[in-house]
PDB file of N, CA and C in Angstrom:
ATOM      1  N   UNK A   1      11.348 -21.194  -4.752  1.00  0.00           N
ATOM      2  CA  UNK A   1      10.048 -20.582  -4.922  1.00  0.00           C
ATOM      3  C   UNK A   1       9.955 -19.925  -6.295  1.00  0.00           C
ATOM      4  N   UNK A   2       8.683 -19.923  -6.771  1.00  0.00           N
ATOM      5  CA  UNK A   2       8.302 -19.219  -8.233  1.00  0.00           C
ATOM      6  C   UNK A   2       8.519 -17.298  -8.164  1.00  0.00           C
ATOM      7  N   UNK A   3       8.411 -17.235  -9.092  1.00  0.00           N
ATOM      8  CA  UNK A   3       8.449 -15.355  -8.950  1.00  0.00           C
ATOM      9  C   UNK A   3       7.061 -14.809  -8.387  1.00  0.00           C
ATOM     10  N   UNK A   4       5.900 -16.102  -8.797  1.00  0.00           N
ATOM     11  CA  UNK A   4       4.970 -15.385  -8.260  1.00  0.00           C
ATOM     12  C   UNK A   4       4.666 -15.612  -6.589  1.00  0.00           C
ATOM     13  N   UNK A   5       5.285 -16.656  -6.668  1.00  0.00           N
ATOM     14  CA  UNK A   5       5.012 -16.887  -5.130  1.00  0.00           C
ATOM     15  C   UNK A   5       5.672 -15.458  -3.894  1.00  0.00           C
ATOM     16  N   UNK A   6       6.948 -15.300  -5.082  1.00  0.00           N
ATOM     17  CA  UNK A   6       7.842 -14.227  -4.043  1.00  0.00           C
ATOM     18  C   UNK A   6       7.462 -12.784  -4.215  1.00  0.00           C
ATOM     19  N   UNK A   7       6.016 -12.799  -4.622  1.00  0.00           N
ATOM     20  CA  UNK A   7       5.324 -11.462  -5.390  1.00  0.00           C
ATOM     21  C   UNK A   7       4.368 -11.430  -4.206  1.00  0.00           C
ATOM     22  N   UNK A   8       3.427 -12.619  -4.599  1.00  0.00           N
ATOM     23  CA  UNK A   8       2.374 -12.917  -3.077  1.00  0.00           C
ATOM     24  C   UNK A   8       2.818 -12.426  -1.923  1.00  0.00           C
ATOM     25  N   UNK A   9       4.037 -12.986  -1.218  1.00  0.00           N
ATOM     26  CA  UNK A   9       4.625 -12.824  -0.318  1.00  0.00           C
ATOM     27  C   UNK A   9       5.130 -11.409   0.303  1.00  0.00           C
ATOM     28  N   UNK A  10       5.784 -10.830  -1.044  1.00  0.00           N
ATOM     29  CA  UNK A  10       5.997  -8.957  -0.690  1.00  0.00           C
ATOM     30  C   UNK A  10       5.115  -8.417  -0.611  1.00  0.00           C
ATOM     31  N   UNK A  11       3.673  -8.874  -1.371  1.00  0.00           N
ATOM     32  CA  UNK A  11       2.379  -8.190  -1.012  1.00  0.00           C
ATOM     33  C   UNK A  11       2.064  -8.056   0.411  1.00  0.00           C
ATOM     34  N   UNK A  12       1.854  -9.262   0.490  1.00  0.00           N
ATOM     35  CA  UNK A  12       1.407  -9.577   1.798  1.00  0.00           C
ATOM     36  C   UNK A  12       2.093  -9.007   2.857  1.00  0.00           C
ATOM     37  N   UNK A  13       3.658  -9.230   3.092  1.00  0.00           N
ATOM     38  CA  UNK A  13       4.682  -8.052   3.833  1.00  0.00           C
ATOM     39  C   UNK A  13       3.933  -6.753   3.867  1.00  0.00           C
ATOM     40  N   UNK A  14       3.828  -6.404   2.555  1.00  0.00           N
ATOM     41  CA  UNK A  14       3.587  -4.825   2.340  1.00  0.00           C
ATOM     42  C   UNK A  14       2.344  -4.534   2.796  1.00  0.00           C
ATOM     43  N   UNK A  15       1.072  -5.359   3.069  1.00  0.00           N
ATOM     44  CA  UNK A  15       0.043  -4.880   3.581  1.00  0.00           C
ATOM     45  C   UNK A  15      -0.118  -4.932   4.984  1.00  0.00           C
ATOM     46  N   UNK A  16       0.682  -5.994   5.494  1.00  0.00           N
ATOM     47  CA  UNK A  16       0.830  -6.053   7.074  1.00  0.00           C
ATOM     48  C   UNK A  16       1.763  -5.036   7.809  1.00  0.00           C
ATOM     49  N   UNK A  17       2.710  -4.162   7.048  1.00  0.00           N
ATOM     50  CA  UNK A  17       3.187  -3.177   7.502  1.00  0.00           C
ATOM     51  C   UNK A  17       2.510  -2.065   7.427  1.00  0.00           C
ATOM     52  N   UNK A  18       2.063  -2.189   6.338  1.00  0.00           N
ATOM     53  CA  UNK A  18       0.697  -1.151   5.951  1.00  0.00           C
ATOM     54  C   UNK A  18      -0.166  -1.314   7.242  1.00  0.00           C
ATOM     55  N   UNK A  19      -0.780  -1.989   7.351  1.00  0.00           N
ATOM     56  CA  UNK A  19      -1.831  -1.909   8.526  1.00  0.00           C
ATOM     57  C   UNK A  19      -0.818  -1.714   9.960  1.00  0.00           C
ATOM     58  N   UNK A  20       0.040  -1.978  10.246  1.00  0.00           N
ATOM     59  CA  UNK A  20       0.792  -1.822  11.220  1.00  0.00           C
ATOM     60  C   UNK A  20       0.928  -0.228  10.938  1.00  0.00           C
ATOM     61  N   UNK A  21       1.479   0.617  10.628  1.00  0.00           N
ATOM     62  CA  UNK A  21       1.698   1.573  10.707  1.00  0.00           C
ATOM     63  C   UNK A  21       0.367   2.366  11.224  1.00  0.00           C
ATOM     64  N   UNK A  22      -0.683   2.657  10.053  1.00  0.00           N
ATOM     65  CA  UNK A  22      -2.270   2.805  10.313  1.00  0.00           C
ATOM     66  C   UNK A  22      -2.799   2.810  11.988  1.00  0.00           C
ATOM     67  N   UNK A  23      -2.188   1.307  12.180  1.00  0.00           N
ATOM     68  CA  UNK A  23      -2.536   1.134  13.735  1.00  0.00           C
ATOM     69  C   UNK A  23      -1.932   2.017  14.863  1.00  0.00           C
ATOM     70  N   UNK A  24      -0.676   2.457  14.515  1.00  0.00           N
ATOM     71  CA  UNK A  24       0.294   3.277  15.128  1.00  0.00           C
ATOM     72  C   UNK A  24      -0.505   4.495  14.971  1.00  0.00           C
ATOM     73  N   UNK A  25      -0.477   5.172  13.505  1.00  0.00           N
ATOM     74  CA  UNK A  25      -1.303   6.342  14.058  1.00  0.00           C
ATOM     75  C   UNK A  25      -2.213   6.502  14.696  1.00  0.00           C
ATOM     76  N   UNK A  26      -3.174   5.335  15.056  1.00  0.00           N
ATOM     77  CA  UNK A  26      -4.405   5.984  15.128  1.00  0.00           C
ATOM     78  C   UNK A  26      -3.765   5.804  16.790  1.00  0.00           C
ATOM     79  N   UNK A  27      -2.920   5.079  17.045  1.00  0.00           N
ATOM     80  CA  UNK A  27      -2.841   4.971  18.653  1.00  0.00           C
ATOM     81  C   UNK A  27      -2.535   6.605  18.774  1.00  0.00           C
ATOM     82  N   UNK A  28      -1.327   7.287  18.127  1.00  0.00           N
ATOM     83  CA  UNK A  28      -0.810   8.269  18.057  1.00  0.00           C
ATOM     84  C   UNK A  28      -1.643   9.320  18.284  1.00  0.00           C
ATOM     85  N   UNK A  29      -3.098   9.152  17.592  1.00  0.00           N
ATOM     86  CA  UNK A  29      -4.243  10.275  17.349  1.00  0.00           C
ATOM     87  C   UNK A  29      -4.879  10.086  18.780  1.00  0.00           C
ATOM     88  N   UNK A  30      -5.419   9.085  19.147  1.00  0.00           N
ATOM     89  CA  UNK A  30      -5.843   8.525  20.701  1.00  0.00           C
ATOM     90  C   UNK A  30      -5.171   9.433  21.767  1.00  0.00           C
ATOM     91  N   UNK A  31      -3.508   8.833  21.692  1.00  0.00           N
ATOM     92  CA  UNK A  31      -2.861   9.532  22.830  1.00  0.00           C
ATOM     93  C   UNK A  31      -3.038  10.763  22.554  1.00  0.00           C
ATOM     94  N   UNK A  32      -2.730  11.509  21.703  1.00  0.00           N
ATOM     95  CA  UNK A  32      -3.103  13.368  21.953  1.00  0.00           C
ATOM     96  C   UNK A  32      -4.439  13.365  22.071  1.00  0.00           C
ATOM     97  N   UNK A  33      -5.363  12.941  21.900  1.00  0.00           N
ATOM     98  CA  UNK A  33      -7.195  13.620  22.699  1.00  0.00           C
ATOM     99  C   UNK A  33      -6.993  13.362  24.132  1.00  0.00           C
ATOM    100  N   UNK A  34      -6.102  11.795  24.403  1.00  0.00           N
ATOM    101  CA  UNK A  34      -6.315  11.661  25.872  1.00  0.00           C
ATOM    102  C   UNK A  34      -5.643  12.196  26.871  1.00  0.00           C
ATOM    103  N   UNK A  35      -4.626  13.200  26.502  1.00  0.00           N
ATOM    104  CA  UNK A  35      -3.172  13.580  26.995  1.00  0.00           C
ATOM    105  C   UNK A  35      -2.038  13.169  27.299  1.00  0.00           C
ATOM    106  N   UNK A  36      -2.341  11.954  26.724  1.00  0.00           N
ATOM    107  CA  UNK A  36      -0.641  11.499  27.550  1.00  0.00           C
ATOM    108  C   UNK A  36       0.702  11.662  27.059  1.00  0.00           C
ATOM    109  N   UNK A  37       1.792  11.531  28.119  1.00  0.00           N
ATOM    110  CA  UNK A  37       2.747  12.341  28.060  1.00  0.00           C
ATOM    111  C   UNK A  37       3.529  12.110  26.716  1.00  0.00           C
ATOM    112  N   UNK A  38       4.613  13.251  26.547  1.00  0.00           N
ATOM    113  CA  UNK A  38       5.109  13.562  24.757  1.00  0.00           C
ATOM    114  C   UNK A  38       5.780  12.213  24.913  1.00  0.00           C
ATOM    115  N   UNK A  39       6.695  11.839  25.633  1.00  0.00           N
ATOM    116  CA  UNK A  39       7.136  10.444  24.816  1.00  0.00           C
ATOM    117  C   UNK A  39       6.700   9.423  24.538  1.00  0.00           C
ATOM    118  N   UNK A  40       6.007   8.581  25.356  1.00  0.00           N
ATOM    119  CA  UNK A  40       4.919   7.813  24.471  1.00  0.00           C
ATOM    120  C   UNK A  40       4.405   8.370  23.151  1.00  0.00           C
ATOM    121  N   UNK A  41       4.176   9.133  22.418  1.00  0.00           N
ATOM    122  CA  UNK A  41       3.930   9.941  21.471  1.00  0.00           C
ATOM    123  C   UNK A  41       4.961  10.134  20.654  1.00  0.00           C
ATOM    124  N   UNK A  42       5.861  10.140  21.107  1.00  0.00           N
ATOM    125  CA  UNK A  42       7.266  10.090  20.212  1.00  0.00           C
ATOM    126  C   UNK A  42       7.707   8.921  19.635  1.00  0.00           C
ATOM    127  N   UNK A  43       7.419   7.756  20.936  1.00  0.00           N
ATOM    128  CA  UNK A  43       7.698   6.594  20.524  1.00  0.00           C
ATOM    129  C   UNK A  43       6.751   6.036  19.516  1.00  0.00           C
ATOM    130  N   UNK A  44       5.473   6.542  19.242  1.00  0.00           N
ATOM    131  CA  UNK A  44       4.627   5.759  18.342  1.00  0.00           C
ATOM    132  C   UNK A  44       4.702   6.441  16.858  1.00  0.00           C
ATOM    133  N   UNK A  45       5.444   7.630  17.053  1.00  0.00           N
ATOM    134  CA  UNK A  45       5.821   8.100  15.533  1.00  0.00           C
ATOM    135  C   UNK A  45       6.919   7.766  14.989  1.00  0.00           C
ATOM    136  N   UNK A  46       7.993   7.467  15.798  1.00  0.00           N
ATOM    137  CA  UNK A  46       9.274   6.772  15.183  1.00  0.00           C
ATOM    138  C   UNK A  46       8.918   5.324  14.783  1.00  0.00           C
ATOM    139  N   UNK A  47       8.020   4.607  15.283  1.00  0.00           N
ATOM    140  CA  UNK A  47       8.054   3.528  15.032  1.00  0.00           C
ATOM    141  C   UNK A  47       6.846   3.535  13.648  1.00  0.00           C
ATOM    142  N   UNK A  48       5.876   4.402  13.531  1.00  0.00           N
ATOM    143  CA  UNK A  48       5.068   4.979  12.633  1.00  0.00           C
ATOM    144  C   UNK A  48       6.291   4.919  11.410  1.00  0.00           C
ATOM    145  N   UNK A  49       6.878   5.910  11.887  1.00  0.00           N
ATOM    146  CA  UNK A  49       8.105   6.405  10.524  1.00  0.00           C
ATOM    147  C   UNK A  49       8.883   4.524  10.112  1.00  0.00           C
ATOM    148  N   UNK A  50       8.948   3.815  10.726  1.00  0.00           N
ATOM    149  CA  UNK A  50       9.682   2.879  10.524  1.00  0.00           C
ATOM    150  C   UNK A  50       8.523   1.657   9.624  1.00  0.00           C
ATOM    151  N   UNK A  51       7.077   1.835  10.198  1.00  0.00           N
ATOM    152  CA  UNK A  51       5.878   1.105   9.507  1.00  0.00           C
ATOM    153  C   UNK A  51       5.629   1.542   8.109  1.00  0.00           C
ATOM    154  N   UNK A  52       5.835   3.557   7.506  1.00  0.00           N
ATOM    155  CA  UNK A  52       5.285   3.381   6.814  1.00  0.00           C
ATOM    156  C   UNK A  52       6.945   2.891   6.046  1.00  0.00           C
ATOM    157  N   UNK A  53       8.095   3.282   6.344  1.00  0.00           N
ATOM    158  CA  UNK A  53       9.429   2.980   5.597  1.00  0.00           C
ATOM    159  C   UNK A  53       9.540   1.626   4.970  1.00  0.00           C
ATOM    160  N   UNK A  54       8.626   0.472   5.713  1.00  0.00           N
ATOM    161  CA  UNK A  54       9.289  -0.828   5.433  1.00  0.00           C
ATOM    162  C   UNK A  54       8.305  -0.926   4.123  1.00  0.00           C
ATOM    163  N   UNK A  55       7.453  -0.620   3.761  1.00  0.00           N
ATOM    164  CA  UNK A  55       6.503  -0.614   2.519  1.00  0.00           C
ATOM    165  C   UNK A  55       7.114  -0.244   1.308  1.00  0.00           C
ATOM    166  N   UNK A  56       7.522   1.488   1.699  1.00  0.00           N
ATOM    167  CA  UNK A  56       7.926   2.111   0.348  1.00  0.00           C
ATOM    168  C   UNK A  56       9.521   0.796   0.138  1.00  0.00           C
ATOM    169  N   UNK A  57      10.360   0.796   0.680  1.00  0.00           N
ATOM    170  CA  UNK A  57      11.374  -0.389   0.526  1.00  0.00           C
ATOM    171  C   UNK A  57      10.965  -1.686   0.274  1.00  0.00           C
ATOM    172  N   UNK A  58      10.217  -1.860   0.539  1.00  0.00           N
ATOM    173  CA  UNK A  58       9.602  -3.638  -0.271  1.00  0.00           C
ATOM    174  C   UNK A  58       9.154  -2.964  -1.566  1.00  0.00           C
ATOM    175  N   UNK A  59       8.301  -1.704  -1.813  1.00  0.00           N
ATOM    176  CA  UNK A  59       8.024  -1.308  -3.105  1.00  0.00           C
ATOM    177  C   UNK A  59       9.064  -1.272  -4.091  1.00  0.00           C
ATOM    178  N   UNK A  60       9.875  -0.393  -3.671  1.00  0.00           N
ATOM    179  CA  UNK A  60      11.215  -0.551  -4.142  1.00  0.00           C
ATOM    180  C   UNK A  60      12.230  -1.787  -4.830  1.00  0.00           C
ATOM    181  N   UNK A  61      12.039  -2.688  -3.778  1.00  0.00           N
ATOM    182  CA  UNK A  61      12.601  -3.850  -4.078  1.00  0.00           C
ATOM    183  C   UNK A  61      11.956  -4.269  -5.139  1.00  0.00           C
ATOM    184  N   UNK A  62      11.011  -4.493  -5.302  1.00  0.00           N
ATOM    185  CA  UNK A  62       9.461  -5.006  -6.260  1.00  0.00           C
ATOM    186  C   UNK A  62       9.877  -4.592  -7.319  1.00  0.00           C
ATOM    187  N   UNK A  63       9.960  -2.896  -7.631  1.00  0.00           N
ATOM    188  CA  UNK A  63      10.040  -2.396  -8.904  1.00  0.00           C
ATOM    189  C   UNK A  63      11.484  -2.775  -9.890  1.00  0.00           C
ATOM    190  N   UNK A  64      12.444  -2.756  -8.283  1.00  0.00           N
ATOM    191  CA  UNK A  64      13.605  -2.690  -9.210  1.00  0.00           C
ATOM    192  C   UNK A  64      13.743  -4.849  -9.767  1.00  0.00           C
ATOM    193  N   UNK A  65      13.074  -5.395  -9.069  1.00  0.00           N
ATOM    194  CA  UNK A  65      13.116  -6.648  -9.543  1.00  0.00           C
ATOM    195  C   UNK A  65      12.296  -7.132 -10.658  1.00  0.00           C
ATOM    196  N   UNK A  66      11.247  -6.012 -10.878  1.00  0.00           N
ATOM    197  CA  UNK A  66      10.483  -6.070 -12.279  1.00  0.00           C
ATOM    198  C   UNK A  66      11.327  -5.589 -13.690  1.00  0.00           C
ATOM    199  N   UNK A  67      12.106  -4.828 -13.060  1.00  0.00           N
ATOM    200  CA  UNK A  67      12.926  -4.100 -14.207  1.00  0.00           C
ATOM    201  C   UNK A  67      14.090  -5.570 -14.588  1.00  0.00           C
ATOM    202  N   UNK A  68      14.492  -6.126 -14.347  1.00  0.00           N
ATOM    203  CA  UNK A  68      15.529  -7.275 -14.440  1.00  0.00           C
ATOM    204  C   UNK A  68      15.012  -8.151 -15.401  1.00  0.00           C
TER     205      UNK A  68
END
């Protein structure tokens, strides 16, 4: 594959985790108006924490492969 193709591609990663995470909170924001119980709520922020993590690390990867 070209460099740009493998550029497209981390984008694209990076916006679908992006919106994955987004989606998590807002479930996150949902469950506390509706009450439900703390772990379900726990579980959608660890996995939150893991949606927005995989972004900044593809960013990462990105920058340090621009520098090369």
């Amino acid at each position: 594959m070209t460099n740009m193709t493998n550029s497209k591609l981390l984008h694209a990663g990076i916006a679908l985790m992006g919106a994955g995470a987004a989606g998590i909170i807002f479930a996150a924001v949902m469950e506390i108006q509706t009450g439900e119980p703390i772990y379900l709520l726990v579980m959608k922020i660890t996995a939150g924490l893991f949606g927005i993590g995989g972004p900044l690390f593809g960013l990462a990867i990105a920058r340090k492969s621009k520098r090369k």
